[in-house]
N, C-alpha and C. Protein backbone atom coordinates (compact mmCIF):
# COMPACT_ATOMS: atom_id res chain seq x y z
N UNK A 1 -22.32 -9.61 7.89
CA UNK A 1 -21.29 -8.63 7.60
C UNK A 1 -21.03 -7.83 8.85
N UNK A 2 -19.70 -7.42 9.23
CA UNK A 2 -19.68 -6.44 10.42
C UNK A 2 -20.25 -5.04 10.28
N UNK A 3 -19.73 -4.53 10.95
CA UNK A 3 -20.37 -2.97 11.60
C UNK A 3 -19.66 -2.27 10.69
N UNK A 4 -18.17 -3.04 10.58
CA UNK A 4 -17.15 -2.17 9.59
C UNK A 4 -17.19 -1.87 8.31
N UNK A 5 -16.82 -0.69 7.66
CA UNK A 5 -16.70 -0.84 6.01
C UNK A 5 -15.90 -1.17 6.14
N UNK A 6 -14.81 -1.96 4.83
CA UNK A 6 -14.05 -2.41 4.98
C UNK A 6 -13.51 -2.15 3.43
N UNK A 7 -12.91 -0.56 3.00
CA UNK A 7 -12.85 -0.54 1.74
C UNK A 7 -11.70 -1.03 0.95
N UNK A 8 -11.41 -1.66 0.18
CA UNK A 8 -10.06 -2.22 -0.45
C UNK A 8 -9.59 -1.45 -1.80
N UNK A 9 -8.57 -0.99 -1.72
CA UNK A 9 -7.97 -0.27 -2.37
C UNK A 9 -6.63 -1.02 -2.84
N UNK A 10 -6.65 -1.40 -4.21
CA UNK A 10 -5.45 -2.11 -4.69
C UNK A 10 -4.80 -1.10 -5.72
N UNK A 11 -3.44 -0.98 -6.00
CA UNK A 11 -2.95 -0.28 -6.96
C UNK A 11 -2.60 -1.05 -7.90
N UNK A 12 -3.13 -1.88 -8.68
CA UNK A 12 -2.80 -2.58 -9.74
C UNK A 12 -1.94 -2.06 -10.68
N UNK A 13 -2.22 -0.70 -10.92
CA UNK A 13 -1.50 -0.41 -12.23
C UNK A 13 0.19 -0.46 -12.11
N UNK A 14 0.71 -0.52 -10.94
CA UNK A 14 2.06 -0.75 -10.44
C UNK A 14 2.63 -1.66 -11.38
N UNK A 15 1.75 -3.13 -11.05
CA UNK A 15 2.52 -3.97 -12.31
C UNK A 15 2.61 -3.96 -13.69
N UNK A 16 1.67 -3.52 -14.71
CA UNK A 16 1.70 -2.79 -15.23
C UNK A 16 2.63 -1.81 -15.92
N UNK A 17 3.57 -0.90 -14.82
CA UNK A 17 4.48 0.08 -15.16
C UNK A 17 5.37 -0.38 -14.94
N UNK A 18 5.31 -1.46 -14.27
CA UNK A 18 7.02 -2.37 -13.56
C UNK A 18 7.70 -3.00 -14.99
N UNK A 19 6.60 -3.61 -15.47
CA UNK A 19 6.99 -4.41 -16.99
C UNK A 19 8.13 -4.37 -17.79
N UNK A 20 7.98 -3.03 -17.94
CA UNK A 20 8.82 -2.80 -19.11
C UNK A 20 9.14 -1.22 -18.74
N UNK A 21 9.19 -0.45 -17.77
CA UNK A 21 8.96 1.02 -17.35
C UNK A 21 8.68 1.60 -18.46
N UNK A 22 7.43 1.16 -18.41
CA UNK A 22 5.87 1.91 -19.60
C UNK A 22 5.67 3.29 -19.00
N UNK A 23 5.39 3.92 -19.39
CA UNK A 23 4.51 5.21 -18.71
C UNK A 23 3.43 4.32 -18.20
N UNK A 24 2.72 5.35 -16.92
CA UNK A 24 1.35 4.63 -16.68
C UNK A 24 -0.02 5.24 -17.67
N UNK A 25 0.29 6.08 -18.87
CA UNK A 25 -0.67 6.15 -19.23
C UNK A 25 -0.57 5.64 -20.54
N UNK A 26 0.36 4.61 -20.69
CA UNK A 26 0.03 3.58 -21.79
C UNK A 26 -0.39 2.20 -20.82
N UNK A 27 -0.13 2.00 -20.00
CA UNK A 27 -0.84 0.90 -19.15
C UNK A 27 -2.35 1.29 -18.83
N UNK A 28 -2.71 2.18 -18.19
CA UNK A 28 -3.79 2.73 -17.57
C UNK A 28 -5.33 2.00 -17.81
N UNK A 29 -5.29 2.25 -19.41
CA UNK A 29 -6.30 0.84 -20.12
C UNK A 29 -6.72 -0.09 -19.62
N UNK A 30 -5.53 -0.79 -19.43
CA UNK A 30 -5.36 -2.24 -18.66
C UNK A 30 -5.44 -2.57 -17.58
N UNK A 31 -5.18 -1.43 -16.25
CA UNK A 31 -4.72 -1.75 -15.14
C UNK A 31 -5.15 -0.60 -14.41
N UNK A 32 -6.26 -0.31 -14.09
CA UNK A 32 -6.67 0.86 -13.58
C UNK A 32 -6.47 0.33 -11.88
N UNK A 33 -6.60 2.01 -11.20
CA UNK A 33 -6.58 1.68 -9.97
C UNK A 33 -8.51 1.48 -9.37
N UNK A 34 -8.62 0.21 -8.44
CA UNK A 34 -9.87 0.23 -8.25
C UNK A 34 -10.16 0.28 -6.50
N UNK A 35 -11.65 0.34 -6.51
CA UNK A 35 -11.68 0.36 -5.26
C UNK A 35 -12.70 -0.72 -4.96
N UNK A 36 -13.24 -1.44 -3.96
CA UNK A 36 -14.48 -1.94 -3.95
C UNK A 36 -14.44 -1.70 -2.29
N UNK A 37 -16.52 -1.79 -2.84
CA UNK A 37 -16.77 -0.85 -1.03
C UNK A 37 -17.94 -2.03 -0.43
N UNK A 38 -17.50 -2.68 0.76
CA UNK A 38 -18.47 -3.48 0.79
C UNK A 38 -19.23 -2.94 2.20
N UNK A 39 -20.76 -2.28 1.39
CA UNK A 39 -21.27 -2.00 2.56
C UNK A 39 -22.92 -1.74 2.04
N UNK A 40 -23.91 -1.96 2.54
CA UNK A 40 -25.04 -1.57 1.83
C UNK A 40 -24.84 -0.08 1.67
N UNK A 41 -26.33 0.27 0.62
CA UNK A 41 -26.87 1.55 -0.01
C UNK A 41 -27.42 2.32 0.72
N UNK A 42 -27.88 2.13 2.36
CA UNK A 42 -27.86 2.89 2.72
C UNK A 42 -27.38 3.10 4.27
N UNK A 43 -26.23 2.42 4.06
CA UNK A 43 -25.32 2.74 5.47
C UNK A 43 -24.43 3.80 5.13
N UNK A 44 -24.70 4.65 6.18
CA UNK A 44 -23.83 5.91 5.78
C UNK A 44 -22.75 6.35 5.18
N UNK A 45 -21.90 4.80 5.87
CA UNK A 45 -20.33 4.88 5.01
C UNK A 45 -20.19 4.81 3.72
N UNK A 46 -21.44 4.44 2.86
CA UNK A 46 -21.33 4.39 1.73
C UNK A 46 -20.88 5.57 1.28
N UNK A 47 -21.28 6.58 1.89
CA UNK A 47 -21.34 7.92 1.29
C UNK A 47 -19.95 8.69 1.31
N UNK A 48 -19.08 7.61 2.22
CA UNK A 48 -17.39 8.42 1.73
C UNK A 48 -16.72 7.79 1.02
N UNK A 49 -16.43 8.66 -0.24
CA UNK A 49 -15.75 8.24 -1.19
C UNK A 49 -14.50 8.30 -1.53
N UNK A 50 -13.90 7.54 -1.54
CA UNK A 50 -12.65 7.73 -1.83
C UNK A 50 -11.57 7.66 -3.18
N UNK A 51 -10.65 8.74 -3.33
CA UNK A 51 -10.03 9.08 -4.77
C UNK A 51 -8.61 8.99 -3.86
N UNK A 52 -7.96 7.95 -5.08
CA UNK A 52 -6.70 7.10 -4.79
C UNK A 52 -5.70 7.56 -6.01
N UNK A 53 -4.32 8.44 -5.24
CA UNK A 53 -3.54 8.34 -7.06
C UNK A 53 -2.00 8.60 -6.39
N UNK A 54 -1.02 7.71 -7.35
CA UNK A 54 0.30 7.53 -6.97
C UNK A 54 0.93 8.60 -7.51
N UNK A 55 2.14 9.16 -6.87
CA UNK A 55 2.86 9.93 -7.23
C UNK A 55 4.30 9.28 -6.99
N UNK A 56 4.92 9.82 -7.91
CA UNK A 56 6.69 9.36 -8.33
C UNK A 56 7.30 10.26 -7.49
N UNK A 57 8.20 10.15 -6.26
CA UNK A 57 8.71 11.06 -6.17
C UNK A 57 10.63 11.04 -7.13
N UNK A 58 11.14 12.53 -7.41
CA UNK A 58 11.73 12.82 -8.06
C UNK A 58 12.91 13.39 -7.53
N UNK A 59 14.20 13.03 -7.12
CA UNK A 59 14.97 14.40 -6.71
C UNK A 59 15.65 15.06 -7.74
N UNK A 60 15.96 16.26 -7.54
CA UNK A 60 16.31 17.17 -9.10
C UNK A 60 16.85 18.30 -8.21
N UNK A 61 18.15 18.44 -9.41
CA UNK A 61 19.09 19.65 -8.56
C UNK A 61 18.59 21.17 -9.38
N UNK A 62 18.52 22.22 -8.88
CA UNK A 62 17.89 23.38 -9.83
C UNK A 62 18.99 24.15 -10.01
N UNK A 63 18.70 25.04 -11.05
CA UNK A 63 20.07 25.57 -11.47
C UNK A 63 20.85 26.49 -10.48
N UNK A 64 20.61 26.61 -9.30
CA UNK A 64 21.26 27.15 -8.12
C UNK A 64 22.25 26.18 -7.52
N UNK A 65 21.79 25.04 -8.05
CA UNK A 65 22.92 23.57 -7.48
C UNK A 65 21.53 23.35 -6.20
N UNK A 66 21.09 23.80 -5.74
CA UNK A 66 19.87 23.18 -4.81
C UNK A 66 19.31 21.57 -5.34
N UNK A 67 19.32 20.84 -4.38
CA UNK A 67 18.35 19.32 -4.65
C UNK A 67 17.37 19.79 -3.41
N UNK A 68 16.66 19.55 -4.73
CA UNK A 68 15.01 19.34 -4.37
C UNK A 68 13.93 17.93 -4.88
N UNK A 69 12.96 17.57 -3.93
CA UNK A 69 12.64 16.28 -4.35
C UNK A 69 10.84 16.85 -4.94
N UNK A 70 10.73 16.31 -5.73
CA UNK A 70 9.35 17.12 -6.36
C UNK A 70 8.54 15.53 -6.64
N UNK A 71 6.93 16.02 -6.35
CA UNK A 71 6.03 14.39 -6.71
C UNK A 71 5.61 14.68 -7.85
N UNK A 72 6.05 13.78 -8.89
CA UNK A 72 5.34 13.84 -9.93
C UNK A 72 4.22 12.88 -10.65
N UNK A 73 3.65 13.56 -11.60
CA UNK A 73 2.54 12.52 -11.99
C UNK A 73 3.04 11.44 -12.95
N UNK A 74 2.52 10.12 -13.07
CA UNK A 74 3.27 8.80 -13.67
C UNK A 74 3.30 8.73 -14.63
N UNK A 75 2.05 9.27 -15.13
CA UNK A 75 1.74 9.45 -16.43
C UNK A 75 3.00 10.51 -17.21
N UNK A 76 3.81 11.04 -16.68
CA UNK A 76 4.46 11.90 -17.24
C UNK A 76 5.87 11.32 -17.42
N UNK A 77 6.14 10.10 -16.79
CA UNK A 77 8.10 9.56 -16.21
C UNK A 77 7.28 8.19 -16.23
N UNK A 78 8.69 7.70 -16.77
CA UNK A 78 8.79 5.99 -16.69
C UNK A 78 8.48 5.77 -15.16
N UNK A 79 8.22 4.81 -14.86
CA UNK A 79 8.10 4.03 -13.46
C UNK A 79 9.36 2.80 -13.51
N UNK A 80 10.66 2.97 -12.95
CA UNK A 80 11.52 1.80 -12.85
C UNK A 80 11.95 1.23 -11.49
N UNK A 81 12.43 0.35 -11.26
CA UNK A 81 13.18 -0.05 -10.09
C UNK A 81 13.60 1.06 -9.35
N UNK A 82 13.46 0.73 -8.20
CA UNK A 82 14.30 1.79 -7.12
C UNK A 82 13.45 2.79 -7.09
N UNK A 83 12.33 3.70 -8.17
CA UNK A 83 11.80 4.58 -7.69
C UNK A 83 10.99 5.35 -6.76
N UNK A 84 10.67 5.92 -5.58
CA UNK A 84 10.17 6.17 -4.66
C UNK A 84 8.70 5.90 -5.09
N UNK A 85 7.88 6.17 -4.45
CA UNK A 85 6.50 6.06 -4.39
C UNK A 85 5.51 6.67 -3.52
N UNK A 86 4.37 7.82 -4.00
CA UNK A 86 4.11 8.41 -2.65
C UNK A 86 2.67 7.57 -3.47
N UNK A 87 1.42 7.16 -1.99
CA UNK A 87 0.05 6.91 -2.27
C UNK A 87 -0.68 7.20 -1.65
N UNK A 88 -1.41 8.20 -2.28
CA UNK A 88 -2.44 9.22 -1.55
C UNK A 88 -3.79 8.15 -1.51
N UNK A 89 -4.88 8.49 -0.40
CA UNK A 89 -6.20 7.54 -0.24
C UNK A 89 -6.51 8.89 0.32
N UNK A 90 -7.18 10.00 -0.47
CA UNK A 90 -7.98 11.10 -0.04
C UNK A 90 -9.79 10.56 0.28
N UNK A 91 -10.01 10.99 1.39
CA UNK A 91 -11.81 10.67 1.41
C UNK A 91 -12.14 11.66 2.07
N UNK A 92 -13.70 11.72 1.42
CA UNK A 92 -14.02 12.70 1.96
C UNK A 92 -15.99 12.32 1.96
N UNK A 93 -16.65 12.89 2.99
CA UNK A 93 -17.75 12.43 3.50
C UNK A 93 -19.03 13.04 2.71
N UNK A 94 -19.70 12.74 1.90
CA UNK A 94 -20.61 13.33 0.68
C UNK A 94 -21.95 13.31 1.22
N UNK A 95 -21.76 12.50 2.23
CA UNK A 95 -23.29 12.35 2.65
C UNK A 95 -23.72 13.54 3.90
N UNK A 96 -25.29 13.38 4.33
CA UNK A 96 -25.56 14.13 5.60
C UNK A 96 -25.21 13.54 6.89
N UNK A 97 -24.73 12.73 7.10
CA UNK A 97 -24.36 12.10 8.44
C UNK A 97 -23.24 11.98 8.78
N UNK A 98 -22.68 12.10 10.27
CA UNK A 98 -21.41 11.77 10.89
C UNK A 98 -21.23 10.09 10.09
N UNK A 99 -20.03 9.57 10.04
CA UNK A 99 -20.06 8.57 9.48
C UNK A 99 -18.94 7.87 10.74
N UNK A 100 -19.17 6.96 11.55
CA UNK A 100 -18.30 5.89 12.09
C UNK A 100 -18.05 4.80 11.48
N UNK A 101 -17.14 4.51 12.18
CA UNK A 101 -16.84 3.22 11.92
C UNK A 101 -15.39 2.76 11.08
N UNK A 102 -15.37 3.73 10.62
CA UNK A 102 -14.70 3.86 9.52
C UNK A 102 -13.31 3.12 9.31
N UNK A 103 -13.11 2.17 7.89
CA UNK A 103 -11.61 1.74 7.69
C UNK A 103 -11.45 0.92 6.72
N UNK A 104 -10.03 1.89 6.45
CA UNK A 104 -9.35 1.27 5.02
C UNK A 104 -8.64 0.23 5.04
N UNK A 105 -8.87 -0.48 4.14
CA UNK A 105 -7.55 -1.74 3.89
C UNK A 105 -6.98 -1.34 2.91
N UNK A 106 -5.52 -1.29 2.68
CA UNK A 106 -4.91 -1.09 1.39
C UNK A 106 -3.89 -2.24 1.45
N UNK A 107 -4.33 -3.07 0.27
CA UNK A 107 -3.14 -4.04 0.07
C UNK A 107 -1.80 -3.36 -0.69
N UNK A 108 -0.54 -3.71 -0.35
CA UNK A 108 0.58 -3.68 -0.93
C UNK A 108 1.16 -4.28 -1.97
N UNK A 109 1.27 -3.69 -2.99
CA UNK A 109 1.14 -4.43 -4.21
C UNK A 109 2.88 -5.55 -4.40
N UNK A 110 2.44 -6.28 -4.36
CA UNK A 110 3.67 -6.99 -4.17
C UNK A 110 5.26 -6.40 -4.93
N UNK A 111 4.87 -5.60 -5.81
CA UNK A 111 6.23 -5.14 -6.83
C UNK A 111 6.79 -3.72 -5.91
N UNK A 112 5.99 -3.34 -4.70
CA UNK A 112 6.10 -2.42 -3.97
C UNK A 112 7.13 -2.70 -2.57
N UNK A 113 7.93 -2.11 -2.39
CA UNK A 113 8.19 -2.60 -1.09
C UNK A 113 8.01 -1.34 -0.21
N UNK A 114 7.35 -1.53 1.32
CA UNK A 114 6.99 -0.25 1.74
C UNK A 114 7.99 0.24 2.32
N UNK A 115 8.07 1.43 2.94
CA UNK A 115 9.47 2.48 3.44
C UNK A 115 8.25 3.02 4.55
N UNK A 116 6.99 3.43 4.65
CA UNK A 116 6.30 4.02 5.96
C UNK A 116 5.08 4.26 5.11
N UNK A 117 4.71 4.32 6.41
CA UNK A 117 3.23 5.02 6.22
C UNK A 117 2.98 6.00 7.04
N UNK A 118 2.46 7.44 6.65
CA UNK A 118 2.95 8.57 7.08
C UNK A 118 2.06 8.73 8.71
N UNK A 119 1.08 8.00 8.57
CA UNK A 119 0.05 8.08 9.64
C UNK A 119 0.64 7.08 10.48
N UNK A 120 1.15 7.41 12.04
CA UNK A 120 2.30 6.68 12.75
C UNK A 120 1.20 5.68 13.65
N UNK A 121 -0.33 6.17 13.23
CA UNK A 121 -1.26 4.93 14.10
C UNK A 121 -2.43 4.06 13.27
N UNK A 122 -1.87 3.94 11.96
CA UNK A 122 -2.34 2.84 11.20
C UNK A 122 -1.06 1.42 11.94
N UNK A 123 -2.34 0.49 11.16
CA UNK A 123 -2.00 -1.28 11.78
C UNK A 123 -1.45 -1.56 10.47
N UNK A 124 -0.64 -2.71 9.98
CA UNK A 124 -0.13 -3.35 9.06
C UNK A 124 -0.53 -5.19 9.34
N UNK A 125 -0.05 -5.61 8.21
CA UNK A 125 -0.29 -6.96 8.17
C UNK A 125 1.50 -7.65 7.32
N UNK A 126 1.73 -8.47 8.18
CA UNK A 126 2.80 -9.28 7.19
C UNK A 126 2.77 -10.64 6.91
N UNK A 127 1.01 -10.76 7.10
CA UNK A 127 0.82 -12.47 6.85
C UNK A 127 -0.39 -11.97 5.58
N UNK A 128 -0.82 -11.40 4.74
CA UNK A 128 -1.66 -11.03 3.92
C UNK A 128 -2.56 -10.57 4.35
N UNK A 129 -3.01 -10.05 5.10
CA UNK A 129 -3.91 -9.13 5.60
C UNK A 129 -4.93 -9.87 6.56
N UNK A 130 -4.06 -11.19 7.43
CA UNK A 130 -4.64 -12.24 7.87
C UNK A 130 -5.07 -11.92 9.69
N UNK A 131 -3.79 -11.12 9.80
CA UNK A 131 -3.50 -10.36 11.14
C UNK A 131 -3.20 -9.01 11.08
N UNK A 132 -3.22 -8.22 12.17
CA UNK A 132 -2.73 -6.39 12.08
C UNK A 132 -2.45 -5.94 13.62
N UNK A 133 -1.39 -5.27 13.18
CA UNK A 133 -0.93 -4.91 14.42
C UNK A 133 0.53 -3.92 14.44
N UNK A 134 0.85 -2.92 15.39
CA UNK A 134 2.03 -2.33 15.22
C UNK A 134 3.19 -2.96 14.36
N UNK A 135 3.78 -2.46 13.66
CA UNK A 135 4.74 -3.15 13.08
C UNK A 135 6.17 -3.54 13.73
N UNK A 136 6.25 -2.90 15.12
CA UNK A 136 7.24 -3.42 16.12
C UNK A 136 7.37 -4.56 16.49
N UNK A 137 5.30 -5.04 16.70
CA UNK A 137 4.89 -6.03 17.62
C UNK A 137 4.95 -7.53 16.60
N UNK A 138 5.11 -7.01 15.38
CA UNK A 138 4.74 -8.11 14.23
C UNK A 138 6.17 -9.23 13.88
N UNK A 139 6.45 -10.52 13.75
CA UNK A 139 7.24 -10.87 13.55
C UNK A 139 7.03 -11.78 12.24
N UNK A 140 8.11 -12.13 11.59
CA UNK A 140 7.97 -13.02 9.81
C UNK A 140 8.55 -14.50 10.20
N UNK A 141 7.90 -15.57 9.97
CA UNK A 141 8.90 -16.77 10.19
C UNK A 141 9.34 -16.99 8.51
N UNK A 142 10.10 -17.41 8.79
CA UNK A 142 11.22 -17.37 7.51
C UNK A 142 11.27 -19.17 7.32
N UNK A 143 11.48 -19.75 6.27
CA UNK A 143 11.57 -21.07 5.71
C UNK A 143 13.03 -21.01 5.03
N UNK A 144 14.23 -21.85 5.28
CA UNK A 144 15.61 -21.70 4.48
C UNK A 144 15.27 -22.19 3.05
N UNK A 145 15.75 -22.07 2.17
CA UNK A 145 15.31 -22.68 0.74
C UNK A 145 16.64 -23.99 0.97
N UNK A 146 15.91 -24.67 -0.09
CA UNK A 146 16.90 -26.25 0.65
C UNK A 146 18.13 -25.57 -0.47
N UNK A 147 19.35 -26.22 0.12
CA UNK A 147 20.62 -25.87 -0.49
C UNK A 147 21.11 -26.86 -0.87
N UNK A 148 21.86 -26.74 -2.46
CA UNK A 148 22.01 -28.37 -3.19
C UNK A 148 23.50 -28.07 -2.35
N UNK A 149 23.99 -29.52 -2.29
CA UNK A 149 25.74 -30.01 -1.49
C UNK A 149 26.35 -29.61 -2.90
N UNK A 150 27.59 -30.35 -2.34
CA UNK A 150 28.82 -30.30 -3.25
C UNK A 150 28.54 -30.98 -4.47
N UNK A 151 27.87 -32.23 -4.20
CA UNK A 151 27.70 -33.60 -5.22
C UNK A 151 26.67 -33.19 -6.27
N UNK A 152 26.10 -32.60 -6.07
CA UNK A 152 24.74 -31.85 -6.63
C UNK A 152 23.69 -32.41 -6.16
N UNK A 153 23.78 -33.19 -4.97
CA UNK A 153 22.13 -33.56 -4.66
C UNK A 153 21.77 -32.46 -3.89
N UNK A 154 20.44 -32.72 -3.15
CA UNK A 154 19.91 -31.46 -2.25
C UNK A 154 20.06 -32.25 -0.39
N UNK A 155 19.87 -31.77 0.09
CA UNK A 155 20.27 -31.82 1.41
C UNK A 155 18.66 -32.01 1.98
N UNK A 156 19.03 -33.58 2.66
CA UNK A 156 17.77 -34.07 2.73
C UNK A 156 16.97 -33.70 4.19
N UNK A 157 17.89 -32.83 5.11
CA UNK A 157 17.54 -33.06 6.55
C UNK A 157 16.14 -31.64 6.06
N UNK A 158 15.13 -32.05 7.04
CA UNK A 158 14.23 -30.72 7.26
C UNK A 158 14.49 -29.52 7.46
N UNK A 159 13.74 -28.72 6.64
CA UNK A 159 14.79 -27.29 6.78
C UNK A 159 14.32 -26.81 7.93
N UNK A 160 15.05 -25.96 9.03
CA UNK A 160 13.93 -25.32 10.10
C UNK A 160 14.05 -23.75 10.01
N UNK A 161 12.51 -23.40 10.76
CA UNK A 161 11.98 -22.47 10.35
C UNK A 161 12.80 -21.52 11.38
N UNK A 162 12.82 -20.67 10.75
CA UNK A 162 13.50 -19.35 11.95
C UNK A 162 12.55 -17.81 12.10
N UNK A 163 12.35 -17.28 13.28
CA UNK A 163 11.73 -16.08 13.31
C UNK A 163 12.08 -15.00 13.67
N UNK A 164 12.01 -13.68 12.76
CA UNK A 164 12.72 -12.28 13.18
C UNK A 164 11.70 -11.15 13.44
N UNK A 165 12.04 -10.07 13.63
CA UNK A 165 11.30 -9.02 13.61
C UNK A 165 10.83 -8.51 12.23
N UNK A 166 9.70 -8.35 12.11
CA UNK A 166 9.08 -7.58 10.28
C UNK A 166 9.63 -6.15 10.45
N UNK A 167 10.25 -6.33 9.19
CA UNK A 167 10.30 -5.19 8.94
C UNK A 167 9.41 -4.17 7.80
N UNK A 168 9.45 -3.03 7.59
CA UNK A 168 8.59 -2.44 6.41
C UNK A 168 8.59 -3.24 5.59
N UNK A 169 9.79 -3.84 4.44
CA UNK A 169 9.47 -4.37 3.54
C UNK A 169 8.72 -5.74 3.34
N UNK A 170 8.37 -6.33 4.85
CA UNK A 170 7.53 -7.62 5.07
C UNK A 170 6.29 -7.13 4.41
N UNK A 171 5.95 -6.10 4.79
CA UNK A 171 4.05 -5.39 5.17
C UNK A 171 3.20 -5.83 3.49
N UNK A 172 2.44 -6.42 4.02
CA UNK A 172 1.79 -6.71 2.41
C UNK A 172 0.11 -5.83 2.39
N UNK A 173 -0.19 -5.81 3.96
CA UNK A 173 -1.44 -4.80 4.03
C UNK A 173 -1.23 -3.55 4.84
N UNK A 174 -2.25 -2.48 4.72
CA UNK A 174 -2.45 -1.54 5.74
C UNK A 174 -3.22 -0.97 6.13
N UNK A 175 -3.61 -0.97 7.46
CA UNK A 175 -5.21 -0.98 7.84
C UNK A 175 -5.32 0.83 8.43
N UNK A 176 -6.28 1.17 7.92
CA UNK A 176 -6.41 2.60 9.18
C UNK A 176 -7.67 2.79 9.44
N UNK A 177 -8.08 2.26 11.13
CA UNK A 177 -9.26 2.72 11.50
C UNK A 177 -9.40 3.96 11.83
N UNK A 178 -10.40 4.77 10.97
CA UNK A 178 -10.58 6.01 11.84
C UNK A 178 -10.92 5.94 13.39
N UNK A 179 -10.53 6.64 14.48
CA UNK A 179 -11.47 6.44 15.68
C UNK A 179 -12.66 7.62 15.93
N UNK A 180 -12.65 8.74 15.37
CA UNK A 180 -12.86 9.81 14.69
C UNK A 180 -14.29 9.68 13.79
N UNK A 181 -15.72 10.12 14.22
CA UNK A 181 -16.47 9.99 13.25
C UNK A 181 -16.31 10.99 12.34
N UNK A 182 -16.63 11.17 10.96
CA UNK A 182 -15.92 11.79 9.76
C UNK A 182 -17.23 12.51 9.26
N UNK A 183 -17.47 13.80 9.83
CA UNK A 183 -18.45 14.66 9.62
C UNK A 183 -18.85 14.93 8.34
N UNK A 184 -20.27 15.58 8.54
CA UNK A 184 -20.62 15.84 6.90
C UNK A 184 -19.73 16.41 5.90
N UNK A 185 -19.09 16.18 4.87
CA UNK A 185 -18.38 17.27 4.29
C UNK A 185 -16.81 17.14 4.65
N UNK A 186 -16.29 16.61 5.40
CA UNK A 186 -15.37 16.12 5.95
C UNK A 186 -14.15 15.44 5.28
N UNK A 187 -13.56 15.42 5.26
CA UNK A 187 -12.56 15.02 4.24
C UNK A 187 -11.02 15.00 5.02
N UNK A 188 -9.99 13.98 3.89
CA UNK A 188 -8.33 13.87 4.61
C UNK A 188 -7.69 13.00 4.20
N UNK A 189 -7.12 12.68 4.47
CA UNK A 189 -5.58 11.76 3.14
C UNK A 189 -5.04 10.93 4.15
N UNK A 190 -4.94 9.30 3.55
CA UNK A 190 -3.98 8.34 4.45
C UNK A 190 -2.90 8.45 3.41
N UNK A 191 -2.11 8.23 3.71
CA UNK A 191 -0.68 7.96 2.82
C UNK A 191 0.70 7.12 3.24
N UNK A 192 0.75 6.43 2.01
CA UNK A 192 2.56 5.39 2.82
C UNK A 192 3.17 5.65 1.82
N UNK A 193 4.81 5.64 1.83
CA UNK A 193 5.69 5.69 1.22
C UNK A 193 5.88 4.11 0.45
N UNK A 194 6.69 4.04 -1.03
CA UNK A 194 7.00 2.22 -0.90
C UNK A 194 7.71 3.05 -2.22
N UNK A 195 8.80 1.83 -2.30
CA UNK A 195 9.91 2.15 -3.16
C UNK A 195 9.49 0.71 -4.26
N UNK A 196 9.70 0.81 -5.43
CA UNK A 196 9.40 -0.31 -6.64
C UNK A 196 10.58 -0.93 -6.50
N UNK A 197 10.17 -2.36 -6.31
CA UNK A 197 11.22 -3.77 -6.27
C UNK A 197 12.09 -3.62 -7.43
């Protein structure tokens, strides 16, 4: 195993609320958000824990005619298409030791498409969390889907592959190494934006 923790944080319950725009606390049952921490019992990193929870954001005009955008909890509003998405990854350090090393993986739940991640020096992935790297530096090769002709057959020549720049909505992971050892007691929030497919 490396030096690294390497904690994975999936938001499952996304699909879930995508369904049928359930509340998430009639899904919740089913589809909790989890974490798994792969690191022994007594390597220090064990000891930062991390509490993960999505917020809806909302815009709403107040009776002054003011728009204002407010985060709300899911459990309270349908979750549908198009709706914003804020996702907090608060940790904080429980144990007695500086803790290095430190870093999150958060996969992107596929019904998600991302818009940013607020921390401008986390890495991303747009091959499944296979590679990471600035999202400038990252490119997607693309496959054409074969196109039927006129006659209705399909078009037999090889399709070829073409390559562009990734953009946010490529990103399927997101990595943030702390560089920063994360003192006793220590605590702080990664967060990305992603709008529901």
């Amino acid at each position: 195993m490396s030096n690294m923790r390497m904690i994975l944080i999936e938001a499952a319950m996304v699909a879930g609320v995508l369904t049928a725009g359930m509340s998430v606390s009639q899904v919740a049952y089913a589809t909790t958000l989890s974490a798994s921490v792969q690191a022994a019992a007594t390597d220090p990193r064990a000891d930062v824990k991390i509490d993960s929870k999505i917020m809806v954001e909302r815009t709403e005009i107040t009776d002054s005619g003011k728009t204002v955008t407010k985060l709300v909890d899911p459990a309270t509003v349908k979750v549908i298409p198009g709706d914003k998405l804020l996702f907090v990854n608060a940790y904080r350090n429980t144990g007695q030791s500086a803790v290095t090393g430190f870093v999150v993986n958060n996969p992107v739940h596929a019904a998600v498409a991302l818009i940013e991640v607020v921390e401008d020096w986390a890495l991303v992935s747009v091959d499944g969390g296979k590679n990471f790297g600035k999202l400038s530096e990252l490119t997607v090769t693309e496959t054409p889907t074969v196109a039927a002709t006129a006659e209705g057959t399909t078009d037999t020549a090889a399709p070829v592959q073409t390559t562009r720049a990734a953009i946010a909505s490529d990103v399927t992971h997101i990595r943030w190494v702390l560089a920063s050892p994360i003192a006793p007691g220590a605590s702080g929030e990664l967060r990305f934006r992603g709008i529901v497919k």
